[in-house]
Protein backbone atom coordinates (compact mmCIF):
# COMPACT_ATOMS: atom_id res chain seq x y z
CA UNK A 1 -7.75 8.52 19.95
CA UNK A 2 -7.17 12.18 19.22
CA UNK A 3 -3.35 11.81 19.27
CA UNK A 4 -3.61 9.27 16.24
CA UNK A 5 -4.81 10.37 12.47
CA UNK A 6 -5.90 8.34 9.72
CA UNK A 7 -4.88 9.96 6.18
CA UNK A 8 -5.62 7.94 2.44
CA UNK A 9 -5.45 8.61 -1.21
CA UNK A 10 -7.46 6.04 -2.57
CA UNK A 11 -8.47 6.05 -6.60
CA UNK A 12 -11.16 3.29 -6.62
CA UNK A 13 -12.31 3.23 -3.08
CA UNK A 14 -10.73 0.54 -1.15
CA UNK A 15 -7.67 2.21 0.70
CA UNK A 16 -10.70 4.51 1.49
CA UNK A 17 -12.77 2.03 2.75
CA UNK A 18 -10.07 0.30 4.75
CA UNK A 19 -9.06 3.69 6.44
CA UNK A 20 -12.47 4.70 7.42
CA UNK A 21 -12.31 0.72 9.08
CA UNK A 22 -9.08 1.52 10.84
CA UNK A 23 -10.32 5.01 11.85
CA UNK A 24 -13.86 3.50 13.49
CA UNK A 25 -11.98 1.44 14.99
CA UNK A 26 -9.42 3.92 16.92
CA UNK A 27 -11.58 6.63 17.30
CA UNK A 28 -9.42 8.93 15.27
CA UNK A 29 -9.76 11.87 12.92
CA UNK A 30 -9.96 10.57 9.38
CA UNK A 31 -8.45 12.96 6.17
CA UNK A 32 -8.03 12.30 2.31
CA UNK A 33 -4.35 13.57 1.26
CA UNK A 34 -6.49 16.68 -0.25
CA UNK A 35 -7.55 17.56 3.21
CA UNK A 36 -4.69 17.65 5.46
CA UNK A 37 -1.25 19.52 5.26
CA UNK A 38 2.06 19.52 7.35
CA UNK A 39 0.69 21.59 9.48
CA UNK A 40 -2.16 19.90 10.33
CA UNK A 41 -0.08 16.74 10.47
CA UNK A 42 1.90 17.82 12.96
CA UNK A 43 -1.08 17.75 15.56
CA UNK A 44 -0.85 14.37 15.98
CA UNK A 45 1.86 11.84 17.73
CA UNK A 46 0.66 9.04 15.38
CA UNK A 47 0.22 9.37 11.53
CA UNK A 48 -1.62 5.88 9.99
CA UNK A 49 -0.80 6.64 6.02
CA UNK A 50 -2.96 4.34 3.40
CA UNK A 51 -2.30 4.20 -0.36
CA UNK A 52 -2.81 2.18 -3.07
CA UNK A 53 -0.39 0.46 -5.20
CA UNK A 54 -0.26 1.07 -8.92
CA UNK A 55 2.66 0.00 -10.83
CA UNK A 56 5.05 -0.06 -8.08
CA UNK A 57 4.55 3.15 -6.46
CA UNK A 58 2.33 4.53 -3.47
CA UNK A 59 0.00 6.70 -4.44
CA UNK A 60 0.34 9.99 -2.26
CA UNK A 61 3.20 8.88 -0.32
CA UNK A 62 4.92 11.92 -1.25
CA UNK A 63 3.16 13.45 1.61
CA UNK A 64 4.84 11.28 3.84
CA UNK A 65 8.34 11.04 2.34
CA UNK A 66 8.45 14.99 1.38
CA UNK A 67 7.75 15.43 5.26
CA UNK A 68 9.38 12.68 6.82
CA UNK A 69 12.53 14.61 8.66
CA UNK A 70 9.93 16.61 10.27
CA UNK A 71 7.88 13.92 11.15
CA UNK A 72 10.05 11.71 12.28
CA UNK A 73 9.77 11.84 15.89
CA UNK A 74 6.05 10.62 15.25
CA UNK A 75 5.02 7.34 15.29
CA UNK A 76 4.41 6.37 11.36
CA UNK A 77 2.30 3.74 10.22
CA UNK A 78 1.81 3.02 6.71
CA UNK A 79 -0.69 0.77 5.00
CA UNK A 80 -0.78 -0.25 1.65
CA UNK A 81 -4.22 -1.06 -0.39
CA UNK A 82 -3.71 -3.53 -3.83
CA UNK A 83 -4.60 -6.23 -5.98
CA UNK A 84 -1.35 -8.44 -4.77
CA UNK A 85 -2.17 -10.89 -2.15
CA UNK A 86 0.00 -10.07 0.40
CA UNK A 87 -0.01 -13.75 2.03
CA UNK A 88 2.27 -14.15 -0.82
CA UNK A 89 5.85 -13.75 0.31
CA UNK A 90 6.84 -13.02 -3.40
CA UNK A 91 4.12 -10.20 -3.10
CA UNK A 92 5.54 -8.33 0.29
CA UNK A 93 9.16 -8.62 -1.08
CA UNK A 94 8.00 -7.09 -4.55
CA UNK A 95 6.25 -4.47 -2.67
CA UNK A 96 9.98 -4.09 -0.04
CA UNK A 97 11.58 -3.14 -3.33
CA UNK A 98 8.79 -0.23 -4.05
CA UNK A 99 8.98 1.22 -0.72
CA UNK A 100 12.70 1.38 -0.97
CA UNK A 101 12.34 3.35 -3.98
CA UNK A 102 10.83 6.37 -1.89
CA UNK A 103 11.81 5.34 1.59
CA UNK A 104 15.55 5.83 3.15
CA UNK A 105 17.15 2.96 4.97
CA UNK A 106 16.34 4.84 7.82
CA UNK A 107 12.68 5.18 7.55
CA UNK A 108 12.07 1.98 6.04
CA UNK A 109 13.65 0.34 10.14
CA UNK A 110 11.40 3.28 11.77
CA UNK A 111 8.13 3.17 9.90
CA UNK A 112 5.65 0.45 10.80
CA UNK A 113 4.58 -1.08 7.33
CA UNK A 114 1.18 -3.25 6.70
CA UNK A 115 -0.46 -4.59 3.98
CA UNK A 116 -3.72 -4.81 2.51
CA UNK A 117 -5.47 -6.69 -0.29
CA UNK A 118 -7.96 -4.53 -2.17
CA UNK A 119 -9.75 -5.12 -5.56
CA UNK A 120 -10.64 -3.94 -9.16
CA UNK A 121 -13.40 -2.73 -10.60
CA UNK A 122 -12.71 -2.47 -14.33
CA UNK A 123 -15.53 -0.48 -15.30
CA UNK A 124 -14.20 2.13 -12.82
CA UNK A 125 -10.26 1.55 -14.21
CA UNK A 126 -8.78 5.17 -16.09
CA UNK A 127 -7.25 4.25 -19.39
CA UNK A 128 -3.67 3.70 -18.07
CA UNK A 129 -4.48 1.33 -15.53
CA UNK A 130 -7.10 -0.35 -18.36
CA UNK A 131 -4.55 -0.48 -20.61
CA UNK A 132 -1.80 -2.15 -17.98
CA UNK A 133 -4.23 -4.65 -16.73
CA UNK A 134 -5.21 -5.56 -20.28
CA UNK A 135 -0.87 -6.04 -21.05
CA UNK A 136 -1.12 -8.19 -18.17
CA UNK A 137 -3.48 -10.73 -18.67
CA UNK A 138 -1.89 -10.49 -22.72
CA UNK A 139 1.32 -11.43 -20.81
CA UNK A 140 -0.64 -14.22 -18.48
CA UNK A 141 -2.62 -15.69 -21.39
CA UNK A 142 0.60 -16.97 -22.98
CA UNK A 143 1.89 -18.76 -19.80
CA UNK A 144 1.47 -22.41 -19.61
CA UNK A 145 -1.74 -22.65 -17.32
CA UNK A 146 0.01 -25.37 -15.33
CA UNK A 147 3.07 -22.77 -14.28
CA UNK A 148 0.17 -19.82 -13.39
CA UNK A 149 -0.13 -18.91 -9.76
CA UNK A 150 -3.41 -18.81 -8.09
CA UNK A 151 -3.75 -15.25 -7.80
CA UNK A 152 -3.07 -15.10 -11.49
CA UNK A 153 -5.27 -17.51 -12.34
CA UNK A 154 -8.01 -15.61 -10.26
CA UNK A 155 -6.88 -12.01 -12.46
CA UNK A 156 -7.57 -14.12 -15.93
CA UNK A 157 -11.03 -15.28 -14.52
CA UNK A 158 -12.32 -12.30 -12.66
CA UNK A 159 -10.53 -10.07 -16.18
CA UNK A 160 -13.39 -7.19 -16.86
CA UNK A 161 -15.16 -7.92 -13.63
CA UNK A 162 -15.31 -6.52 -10.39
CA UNK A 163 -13.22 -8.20 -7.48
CA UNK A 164 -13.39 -7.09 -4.12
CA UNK A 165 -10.76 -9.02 -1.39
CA UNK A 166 -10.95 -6.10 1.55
CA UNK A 167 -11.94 -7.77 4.48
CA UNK A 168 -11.93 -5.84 7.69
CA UNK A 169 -10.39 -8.72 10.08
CA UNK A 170 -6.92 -7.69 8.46
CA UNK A 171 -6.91 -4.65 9.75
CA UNK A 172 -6.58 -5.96 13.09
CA UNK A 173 -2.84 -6.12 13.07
CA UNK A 174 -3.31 -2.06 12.63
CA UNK A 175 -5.25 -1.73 15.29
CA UNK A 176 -3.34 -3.58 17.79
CA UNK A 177 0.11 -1.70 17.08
CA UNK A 178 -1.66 1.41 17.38
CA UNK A 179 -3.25 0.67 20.38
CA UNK A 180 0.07 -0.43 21.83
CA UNK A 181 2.20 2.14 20.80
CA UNK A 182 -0.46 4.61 21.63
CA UNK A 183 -1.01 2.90 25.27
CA UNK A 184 -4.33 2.83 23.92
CA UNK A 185 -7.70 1.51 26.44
CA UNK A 186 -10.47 0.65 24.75
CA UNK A 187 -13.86 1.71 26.61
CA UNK A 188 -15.23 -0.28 23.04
């Protein structure tokens, strides 16, 4: 599809990996945020964004919300890549809130939002996100074990491992509104 781009900033590798899925999968140009520009963007009818979460935020959205008025007449797709199981209800709506932060009312109803379940590699962690992960699982030992959730149960028994949750079927729901919006046919 050469109307449809997949861009990424990924730290550890798995927004990458889940955008090079995505882009397979359409047939579309693939960029990291340090390869593509406004310019560039604008070449395209549909943008698929991926970033990873850390603390809340997005990381490289800015290209996307700095731009937004002029690419607003696109179709914008935006995946997100964390540790947060996002079968969890509590998860998406804690990850609403984040988007909101950077996102207008506006774009929030006319972007199409997805997300993704990554992993952690803590030999691969920079200090900050070392050090948050350790405050964390401080903060989660002290918890009654009975009132832990699963996923937090799973972050104090995979702590100073590596955990890897990307699975390609998810990115079907991707796919699909792409292919839709796009009036996509597969010769695949």
């Amino acid at each position: 599809m050469k109307n449809v781009v997949v861009v990424y900033e990924s730290k550890y590798g798995y927004t990458e990996k889940y955008a090079k899925w995505i882009s397979e999968e359409l047939d579309t140009d693939l960029f990291s945020t340090s390869d593509i520009n406004l310019e560039k963007l604008n070449n395209y009818n549909c943008i698929i964004y991926g970033g990873g979460l850390y603390a809340g935020g997005i990381s490289g959205i800015n290209l996307i919300t700095k731009n937004y008025d002029k690419l607003k007449d696109k179709t914008v797709v935006v995946f997100t890549c964390g540790l947060a199981d996002p079968k969890e209800e509590i998860n998406i709506e804690n990850i609403k809130v984040s988007l909101s932060k950077v996102f207008d009312e506006k774009a929030m109803k006319d972007i199409k939002f997805f997300h993704l379940r990554g992993g952690i590699n803590y030999k691969k962690l920079n200090f900050m996100h070392k050090a948050m992960m350790a405050m964390i699982k401080k903060v989660l030992s002290k918890k009654d074990p009975k009132e832990l959730k699963s996923e937090e149960v799973t972050l104090l028994d995979t702590y100073g491992k590596e955990i890897d949750f990307s699975d390609k079927n998810t990115i079907a729901p991707i796919v699909e509104f792409v292919k839709e919006v796009e009036n996509y046919s597969s010769n695949k």
